[in-house]
N, C-alpha and C. Protein backbone atom coordinates (compact mmCIF):
# COMPACT_ATOMS: atom_id res chain seq x y z
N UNK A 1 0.84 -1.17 0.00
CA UNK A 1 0.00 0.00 0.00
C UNK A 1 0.89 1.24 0.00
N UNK A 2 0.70 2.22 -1.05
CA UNK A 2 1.79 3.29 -0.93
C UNK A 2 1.18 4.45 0.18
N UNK A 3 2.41 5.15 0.82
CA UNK A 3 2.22 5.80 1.38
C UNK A 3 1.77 7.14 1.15
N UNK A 4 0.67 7.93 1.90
CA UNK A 4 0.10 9.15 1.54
C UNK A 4 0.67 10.13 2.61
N UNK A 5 1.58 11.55 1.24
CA UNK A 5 2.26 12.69 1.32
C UNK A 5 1.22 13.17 2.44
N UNK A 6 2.34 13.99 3.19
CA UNK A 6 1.20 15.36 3.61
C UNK A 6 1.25 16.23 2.74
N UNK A 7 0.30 16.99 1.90
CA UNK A 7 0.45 17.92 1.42
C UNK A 7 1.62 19.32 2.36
N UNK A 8 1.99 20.03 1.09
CA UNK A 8 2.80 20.76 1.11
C UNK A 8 2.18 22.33 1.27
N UNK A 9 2.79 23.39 2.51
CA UNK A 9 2.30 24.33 2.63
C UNK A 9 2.91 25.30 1.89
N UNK A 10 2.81 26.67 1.39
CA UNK A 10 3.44 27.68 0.72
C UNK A 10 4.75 28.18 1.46
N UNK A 11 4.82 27.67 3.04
CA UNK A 11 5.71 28.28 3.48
C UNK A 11 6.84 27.03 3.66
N UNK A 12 6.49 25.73 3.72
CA UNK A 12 7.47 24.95 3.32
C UNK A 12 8.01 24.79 2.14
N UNK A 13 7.38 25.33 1.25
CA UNK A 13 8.15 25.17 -0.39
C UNK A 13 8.91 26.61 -0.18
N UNK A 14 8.36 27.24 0.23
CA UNK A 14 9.47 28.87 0.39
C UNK A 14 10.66 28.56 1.30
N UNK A 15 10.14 27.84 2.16
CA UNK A 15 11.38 27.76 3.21
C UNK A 15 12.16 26.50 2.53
N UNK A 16 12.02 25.74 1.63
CA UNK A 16 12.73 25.03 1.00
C UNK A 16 14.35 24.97 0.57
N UNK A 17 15.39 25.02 1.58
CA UNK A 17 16.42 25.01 1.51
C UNK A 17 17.45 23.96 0.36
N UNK A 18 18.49 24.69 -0.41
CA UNK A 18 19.31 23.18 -1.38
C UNK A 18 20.23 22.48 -0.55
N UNK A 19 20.71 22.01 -0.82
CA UNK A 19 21.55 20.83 -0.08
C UNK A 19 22.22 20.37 -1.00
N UNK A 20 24.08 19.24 -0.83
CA UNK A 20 24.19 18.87 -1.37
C UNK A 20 23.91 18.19 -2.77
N UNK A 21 23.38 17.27 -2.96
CA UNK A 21 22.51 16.82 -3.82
C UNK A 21 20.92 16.96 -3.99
N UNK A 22 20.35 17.26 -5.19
CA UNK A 22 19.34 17.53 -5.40
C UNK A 22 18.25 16.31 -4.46
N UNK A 23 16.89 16.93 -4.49
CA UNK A 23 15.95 16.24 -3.36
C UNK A 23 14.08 16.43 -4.09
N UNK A 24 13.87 15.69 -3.34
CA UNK A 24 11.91 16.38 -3.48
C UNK A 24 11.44 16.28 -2.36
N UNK A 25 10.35 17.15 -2.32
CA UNK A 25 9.31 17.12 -1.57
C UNK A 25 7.77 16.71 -2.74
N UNK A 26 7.32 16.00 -1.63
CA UNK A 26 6.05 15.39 -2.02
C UNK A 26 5.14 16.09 -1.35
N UNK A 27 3.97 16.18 -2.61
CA UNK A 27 2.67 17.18 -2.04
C UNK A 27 1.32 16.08 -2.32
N UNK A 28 1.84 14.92 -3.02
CA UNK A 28 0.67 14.26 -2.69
C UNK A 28 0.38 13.51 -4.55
N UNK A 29 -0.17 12.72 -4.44
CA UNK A 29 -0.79 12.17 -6.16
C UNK A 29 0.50 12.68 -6.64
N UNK A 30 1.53 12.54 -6.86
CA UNK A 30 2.59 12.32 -8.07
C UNK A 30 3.18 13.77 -8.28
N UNK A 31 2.82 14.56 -7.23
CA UNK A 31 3.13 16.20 -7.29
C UNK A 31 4.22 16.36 -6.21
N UNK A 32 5.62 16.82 -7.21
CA UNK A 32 6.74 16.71 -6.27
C UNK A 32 7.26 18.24 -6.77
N UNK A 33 8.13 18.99 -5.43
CA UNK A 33 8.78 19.82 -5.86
C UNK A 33 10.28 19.56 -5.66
N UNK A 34 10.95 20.10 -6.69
CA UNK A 34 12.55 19.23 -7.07
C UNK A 34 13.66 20.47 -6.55
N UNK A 35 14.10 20.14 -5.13
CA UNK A 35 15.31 21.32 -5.03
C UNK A 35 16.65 20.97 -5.47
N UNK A 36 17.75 21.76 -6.34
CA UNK A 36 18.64 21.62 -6.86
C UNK A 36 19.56 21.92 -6.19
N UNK A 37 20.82 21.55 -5.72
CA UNK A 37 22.10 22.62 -5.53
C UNK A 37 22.11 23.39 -5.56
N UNK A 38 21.92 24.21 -7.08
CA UNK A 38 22.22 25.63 -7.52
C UNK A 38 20.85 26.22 -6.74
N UNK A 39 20.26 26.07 -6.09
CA UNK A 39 18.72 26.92 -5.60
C UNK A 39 17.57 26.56 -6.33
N UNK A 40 17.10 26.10 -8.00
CA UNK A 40 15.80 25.68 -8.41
C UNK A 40 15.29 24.86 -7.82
N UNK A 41 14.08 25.39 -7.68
CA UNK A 41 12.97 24.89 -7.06
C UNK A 41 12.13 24.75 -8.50
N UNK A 42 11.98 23.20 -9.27
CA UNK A 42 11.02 23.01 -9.99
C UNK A 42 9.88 21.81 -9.46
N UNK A 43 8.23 22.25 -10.17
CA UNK A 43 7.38 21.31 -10.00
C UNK A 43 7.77 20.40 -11.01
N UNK A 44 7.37 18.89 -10.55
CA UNK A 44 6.95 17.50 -11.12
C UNK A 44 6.12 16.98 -10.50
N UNK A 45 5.29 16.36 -11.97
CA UNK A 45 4.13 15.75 -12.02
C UNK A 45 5.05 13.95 -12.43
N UNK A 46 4.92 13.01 -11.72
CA UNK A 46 5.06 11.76 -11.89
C UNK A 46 3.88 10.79 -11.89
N UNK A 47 4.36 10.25 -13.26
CA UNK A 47 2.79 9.85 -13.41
C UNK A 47 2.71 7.98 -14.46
N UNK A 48 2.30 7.35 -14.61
CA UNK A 48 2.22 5.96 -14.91
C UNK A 48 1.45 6.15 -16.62
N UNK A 49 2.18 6.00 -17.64
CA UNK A 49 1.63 5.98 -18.99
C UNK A 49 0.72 5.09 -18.85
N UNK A 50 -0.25 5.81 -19.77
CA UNK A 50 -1.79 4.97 -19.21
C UNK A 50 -1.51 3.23 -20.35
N UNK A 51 -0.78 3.51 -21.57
CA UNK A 51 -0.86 2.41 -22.25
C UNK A 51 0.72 1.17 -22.28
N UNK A 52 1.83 1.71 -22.17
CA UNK A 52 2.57 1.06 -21.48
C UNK A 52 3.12 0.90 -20.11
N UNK A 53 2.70 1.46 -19.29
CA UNK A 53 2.92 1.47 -17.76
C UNK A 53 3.79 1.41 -17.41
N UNK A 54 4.71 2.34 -18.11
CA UNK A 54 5.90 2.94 -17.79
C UNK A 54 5.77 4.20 -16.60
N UNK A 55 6.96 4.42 -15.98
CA UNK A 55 6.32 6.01 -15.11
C UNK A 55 7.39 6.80 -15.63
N UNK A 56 6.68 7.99 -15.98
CA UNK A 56 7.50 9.25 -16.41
C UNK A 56 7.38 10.87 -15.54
N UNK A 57 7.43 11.48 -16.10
CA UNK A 57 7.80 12.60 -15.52
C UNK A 57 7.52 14.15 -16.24
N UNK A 58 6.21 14.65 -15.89
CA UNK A 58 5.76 16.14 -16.80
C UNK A 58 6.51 17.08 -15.61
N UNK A 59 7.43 18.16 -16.31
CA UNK A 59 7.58 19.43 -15.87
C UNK A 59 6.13 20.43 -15.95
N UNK A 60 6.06 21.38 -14.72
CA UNK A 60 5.38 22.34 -14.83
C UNK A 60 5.67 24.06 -14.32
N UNK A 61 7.10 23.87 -14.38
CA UNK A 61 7.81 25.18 -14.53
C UNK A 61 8.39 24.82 -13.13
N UNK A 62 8.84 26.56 -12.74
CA UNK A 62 10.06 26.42 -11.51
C UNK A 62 8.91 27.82 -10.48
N UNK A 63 9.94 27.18 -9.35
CA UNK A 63 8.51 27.98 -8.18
C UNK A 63 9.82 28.93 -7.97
N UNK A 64 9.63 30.42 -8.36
CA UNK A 64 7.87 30.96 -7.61
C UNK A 64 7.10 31.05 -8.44
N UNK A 65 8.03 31.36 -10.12
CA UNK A 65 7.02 31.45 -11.41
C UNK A 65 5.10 30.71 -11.00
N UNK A 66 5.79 29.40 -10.52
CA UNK A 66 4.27 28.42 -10.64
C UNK A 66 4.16 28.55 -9.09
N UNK A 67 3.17 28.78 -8.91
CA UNK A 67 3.00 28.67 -7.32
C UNK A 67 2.67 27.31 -6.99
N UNK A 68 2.25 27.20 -5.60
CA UNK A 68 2.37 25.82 -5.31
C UNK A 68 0.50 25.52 -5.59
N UNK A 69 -0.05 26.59 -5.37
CA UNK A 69 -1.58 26.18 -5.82
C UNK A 69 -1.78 25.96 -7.81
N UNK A 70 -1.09 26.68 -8.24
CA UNK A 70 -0.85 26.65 -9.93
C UNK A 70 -0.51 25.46 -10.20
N UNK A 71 0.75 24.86 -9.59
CA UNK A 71 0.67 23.38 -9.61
C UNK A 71 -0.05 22.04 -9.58
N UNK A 72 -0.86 22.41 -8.45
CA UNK A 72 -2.04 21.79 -7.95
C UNK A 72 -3.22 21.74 -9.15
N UNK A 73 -3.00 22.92 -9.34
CA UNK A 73 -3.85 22.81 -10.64
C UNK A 73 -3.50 22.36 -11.80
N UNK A 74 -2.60 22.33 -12.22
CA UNK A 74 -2.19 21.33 -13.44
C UNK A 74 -2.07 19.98 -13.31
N UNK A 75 -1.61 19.63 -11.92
CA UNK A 75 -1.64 18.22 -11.78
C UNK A 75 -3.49 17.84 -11.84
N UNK A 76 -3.86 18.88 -11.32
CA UNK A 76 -5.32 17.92 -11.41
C UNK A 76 -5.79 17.76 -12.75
N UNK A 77 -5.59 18.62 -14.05
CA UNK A 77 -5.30 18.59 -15.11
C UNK A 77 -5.19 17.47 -16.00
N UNK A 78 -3.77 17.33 -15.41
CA UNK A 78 -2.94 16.15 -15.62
C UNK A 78 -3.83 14.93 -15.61
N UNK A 79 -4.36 15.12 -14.16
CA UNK A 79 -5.04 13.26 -13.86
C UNK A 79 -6.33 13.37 -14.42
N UNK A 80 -7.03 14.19 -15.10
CA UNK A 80 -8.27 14.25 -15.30
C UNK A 80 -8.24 13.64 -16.91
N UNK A 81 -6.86 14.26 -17.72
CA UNK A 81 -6.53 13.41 -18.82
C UNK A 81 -6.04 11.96 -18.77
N UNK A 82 -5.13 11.61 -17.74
CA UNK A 82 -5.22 10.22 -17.44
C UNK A 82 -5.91 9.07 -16.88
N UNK A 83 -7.10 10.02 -16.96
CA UNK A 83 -7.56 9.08 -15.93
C UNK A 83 -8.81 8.27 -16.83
N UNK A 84 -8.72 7.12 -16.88
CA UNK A 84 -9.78 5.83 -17.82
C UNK A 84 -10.96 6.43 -17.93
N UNK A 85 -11.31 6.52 -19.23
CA UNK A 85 -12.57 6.78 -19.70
C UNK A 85 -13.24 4.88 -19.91
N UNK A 86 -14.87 5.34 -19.57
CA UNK A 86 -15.69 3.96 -19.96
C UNK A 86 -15.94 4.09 -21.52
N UNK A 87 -15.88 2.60 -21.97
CA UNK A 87 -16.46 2.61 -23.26
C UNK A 87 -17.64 2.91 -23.43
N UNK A 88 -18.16 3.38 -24.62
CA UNK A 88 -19.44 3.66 -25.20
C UNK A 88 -19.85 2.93 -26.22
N UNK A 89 -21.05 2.46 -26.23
CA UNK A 89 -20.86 1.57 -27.60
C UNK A 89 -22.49 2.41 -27.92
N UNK A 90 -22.32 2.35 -29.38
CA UNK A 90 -23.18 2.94 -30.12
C UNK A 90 -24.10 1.75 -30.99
N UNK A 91 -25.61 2.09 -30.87
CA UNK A 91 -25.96 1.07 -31.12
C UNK A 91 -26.49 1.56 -32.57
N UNK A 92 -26.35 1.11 -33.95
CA UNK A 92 -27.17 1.48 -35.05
C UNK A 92 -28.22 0.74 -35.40
């Protein structure tokens, strides 16, 4: 059973310090923010290709450009396109 993020507040992604090697923080459903060495702070969306079930990785810019609610919103975006449609069958 995977484990569920606490979401992420505006003042922990601000207070988001770099470190040696790059890191994430998890905000929850596949929404990570990526701190670098050099100081970037970018969002990722990690996410499972719906037809080979591979997992990849959508950029959605660098914070502060994207805020952490702007994010939120693209990821929901995101899953609303991935997410299984039912068949329809049409009857003639």
């Amino acid at each position: 059973m995977p484990r569920i993020a606490k979401a992420l507040s505006p003042t922990e992604v601000q207070a988001a310090k770099p470190k040696d090697k790059e890191y994430n923080l998890a905000d929850g459903k596949g929404l990570y923010l990526r701190i670098k060495p050099n100081g970037t702070k970018q969002w990722l969306f990690n996410y499972t290709r719906p037809h080979s079930k591979s997992r990849s990785n959508i950029g959605f810019g660098c914070y502060p450009v994207v805020t952490l609610s702007e994010a939120r919103e693209e990821r929901r975006k995101a899953l609303i396109l991935l997410a299984p449609r039912p068949l329809v069958w049409i009857s003639l």
